[in-house]
N, C-alpha and C. Protein backbone atom coordinates (compact mmCIF):
# COMPACT_ATOMS: atom_id res chain seq x y z
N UNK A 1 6.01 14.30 33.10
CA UNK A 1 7.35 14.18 32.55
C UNK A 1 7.76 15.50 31.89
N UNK A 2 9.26 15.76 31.93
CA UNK A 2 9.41 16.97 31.31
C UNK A 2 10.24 16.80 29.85
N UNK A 3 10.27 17.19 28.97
CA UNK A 3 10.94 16.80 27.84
C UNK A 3 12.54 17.71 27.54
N UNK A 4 13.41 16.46 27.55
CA UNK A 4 14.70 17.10 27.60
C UNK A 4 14.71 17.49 26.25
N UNK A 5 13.99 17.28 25.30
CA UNK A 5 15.08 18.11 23.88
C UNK A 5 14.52 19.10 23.68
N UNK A 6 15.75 19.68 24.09
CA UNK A 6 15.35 21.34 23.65
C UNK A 6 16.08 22.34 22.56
N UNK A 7 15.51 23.40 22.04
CA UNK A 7 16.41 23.62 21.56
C UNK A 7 17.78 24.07 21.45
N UNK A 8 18.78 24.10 20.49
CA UNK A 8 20.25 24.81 21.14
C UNK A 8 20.02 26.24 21.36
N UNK A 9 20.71 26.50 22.21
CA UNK A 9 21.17 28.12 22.45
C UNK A 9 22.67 28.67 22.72
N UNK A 10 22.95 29.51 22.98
CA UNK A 10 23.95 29.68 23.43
C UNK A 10 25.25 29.34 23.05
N UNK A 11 26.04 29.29 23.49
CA UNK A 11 27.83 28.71 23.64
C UNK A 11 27.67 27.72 24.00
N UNK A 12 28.91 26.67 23.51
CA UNK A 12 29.04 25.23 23.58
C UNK A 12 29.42 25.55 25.69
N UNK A 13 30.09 26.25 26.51
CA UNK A 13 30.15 26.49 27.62
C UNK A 13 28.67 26.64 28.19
N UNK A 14 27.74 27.45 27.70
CA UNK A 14 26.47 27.77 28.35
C UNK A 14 25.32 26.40 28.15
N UNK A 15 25.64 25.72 27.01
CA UNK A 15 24.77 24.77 26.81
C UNK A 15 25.28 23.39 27.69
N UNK A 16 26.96 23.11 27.84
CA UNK A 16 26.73 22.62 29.12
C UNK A 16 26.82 22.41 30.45
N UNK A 17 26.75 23.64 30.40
CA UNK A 17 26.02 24.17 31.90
C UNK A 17 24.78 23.98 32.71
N UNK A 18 23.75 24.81 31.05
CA UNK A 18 22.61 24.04 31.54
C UNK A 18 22.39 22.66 31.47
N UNK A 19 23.40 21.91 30.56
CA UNK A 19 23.15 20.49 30.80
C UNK A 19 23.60 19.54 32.16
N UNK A 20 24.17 20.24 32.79
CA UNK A 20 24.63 19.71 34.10
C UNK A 20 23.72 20.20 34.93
N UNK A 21 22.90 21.29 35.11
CA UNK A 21 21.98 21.37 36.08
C UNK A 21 20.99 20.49 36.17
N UNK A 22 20.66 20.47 34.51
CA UNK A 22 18.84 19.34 34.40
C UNK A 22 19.62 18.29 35.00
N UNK A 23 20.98 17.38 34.38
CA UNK A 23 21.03 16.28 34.68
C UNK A 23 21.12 16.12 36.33
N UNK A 24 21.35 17.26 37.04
CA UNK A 24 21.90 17.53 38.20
C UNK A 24 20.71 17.30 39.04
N UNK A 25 19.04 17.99 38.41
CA UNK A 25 18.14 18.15 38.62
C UNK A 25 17.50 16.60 39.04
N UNK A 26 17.66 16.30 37.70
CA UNK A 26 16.94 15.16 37.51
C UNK A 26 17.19 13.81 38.27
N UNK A 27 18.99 13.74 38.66
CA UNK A 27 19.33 12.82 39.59
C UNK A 27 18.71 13.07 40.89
N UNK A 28 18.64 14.39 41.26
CA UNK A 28 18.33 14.87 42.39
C UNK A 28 16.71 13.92 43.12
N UNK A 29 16.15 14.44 42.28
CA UNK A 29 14.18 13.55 42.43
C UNK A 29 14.60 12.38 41.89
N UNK A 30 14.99 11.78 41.51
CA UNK A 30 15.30 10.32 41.27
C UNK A 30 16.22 9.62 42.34
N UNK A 31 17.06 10.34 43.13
CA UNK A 31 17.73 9.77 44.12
C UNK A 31 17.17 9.74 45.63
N UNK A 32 16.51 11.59 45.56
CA UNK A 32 16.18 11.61 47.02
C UNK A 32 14.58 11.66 47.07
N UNK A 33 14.21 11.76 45.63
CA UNK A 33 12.18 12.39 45.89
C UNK A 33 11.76 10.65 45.22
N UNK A 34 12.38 10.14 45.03
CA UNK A 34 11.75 8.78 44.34
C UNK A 34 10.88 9.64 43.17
N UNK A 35 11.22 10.28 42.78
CA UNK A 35 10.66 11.08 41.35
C UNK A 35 11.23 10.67 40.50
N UNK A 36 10.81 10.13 38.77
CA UNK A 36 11.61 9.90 37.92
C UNK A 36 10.44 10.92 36.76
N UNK A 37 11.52 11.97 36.59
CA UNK A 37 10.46 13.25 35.68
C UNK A 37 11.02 12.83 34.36
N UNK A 38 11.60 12.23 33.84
CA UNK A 38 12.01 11.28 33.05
C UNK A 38 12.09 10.22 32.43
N UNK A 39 11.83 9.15 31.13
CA UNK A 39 11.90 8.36 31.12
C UNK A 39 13.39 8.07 31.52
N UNK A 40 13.81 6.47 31.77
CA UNK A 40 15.73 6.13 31.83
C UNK A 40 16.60 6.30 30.72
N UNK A 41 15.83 6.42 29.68
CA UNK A 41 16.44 6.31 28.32
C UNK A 41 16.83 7.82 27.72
N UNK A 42 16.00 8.84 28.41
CA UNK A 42 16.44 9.73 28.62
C UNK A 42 16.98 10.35 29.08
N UNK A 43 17.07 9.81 30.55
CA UNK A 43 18.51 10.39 31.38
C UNK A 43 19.55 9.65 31.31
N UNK A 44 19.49 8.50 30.52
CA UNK A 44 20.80 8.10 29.87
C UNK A 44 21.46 8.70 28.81
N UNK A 45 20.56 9.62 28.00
CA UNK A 45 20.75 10.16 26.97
C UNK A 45 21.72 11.45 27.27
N UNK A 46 21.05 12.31 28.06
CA UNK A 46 21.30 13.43 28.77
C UNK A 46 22.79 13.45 29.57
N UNK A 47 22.95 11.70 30.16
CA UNK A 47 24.08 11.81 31.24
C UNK A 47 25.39 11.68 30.34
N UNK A 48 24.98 10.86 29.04
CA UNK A 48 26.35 10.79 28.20
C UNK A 48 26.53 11.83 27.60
N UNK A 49 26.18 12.96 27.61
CA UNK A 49 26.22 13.79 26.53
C UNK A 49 27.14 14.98 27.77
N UNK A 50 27.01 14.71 28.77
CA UNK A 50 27.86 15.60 29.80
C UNK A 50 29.21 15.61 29.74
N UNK A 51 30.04 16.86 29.45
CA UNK A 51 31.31 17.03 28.79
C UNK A 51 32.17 17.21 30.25
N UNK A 52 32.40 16.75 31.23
CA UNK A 52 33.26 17.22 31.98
C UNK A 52 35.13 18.12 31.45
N UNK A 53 35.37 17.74 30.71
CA UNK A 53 36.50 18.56 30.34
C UNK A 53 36.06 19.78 29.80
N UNK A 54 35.00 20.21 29.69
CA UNK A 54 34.77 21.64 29.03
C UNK A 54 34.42 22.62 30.49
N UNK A 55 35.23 23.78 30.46
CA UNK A 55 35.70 24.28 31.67
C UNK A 55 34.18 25.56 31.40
N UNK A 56 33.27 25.26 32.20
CA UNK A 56 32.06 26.17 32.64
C UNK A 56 32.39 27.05 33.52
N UNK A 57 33.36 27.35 34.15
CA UNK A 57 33.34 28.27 35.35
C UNK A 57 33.13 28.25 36.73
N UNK A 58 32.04 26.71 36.92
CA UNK A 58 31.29 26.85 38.06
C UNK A 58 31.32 24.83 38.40
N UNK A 59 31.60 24.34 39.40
CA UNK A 59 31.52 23.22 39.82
C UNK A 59 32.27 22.05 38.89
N UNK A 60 33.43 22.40 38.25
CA UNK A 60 33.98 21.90 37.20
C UNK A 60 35.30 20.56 37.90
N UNK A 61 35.58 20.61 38.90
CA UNK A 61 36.07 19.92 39.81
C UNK A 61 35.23 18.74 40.28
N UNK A 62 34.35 19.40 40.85
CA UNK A 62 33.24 18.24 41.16
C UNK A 62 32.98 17.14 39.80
N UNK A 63 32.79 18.13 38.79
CA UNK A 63 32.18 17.32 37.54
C UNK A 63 33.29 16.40 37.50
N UNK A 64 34.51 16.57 37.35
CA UNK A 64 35.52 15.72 37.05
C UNK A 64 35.73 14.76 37.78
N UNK A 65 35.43 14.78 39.19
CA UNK A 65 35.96 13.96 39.93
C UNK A 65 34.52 12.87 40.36
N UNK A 66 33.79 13.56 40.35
CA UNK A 66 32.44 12.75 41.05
C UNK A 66 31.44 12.19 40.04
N UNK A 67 31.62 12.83 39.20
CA UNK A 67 30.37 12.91 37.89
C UNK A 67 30.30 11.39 36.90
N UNK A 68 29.56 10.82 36.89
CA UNK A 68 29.50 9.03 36.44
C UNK A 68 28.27 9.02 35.46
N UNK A 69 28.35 8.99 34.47
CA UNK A 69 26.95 9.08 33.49
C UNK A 69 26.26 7.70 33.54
N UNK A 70 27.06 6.79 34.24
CA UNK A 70 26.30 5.25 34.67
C UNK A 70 25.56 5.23 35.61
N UNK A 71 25.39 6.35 36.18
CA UNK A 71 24.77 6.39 38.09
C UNK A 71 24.38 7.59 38.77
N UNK A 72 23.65 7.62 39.12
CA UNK A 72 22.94 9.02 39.77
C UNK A 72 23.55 9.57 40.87
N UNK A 73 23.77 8.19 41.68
CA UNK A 73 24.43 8.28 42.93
C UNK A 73 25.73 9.10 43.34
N UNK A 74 26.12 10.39 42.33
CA UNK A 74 27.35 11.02 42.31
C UNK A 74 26.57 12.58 43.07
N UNK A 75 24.97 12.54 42.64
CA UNK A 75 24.47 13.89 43.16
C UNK A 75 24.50 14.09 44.96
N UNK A 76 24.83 12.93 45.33
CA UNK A 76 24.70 12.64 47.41
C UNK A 76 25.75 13.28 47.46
N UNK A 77 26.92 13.37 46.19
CA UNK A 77 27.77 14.75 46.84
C UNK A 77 27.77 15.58 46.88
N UNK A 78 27.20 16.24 45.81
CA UNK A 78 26.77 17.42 45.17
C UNK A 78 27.72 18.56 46.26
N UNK A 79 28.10 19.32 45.84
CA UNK A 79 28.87 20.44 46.93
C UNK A 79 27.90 21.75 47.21
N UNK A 80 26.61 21.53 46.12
CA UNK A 80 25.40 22.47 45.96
C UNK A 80 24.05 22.24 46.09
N UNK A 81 24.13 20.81 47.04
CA UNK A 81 23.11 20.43 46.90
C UNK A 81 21.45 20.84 47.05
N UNK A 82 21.95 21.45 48.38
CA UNK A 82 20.89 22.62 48.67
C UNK A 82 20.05 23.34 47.53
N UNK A 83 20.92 23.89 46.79
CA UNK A 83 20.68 24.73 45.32
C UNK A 83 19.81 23.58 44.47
N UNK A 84 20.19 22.72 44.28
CA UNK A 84 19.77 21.43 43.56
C UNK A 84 18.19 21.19 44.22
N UNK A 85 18.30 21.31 44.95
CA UNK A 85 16.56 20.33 45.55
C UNK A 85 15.72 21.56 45.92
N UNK A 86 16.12 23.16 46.09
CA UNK A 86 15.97 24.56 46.05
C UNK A 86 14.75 24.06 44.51
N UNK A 87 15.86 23.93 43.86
CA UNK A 87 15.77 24.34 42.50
C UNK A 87 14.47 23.22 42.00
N UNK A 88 14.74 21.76 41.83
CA UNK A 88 13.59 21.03 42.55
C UNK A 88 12.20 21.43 42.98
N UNK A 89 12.44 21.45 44.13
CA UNK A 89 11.24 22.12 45.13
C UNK A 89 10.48 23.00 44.17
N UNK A 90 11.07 24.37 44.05
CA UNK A 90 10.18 25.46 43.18
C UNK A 90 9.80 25.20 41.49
N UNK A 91 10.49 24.45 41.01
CA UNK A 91 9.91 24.03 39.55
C UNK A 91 9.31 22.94 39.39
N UNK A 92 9.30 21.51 40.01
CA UNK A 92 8.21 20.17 39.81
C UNK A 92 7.98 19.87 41.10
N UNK A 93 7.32 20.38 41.48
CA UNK A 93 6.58 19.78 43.00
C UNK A 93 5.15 20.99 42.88
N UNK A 94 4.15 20.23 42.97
CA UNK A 94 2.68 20.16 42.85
C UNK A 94 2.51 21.44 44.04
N UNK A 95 2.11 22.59 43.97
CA UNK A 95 1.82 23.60 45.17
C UNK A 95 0.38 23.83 44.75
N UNK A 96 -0.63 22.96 45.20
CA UNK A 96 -2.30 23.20 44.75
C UNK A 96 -2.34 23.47 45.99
């Protein structure tokens, strides 16, 4: 399991940014790897705390329109998905 609380950094823009990737992450192996790197109570935690009206720069459309903190099932759209399971792949998947 990986532990979401971390500390703050950054700009209220940069912090959720990275909060849309983990959550982005985390739907990702929970939807398509049957991975849950998470307890639920934590990616419930994580999904409400996602600000779609705060303008990041990057996939802010998507967030608005697709993005459901009740359901994972918004990442099968993902417009980046590739990047998403990329991203996946090289940080929690076992390479012994």
């Amino acid at each position: 399991m990986i532990r979401l609380t971390l500390p703050p950094w950054g700009t209220r823009v940069e912090q959720e940014r990275r909060n849309r990737i983990r959550v982005s992450i985390l739907a990702y192996a929970y939807e398509f790897e049957d991975a849950a790197l998470v307890p639920d109570a934590e990616y419930d935690d994580l999904a409400r705390r996602i600000d779609t009206s705060i303008v990041t720069g990057r996939l802010d459309t998507f967030f608005q329109q697709h993005y459901s903190a009740d359901t994972g099932m918004w990442i099968r759209l993902h417009p980046e998905l590739h990047l998403v399971a990329e991203c996946y792949r090289k940080h929690y998947t076992y390479k012994g």
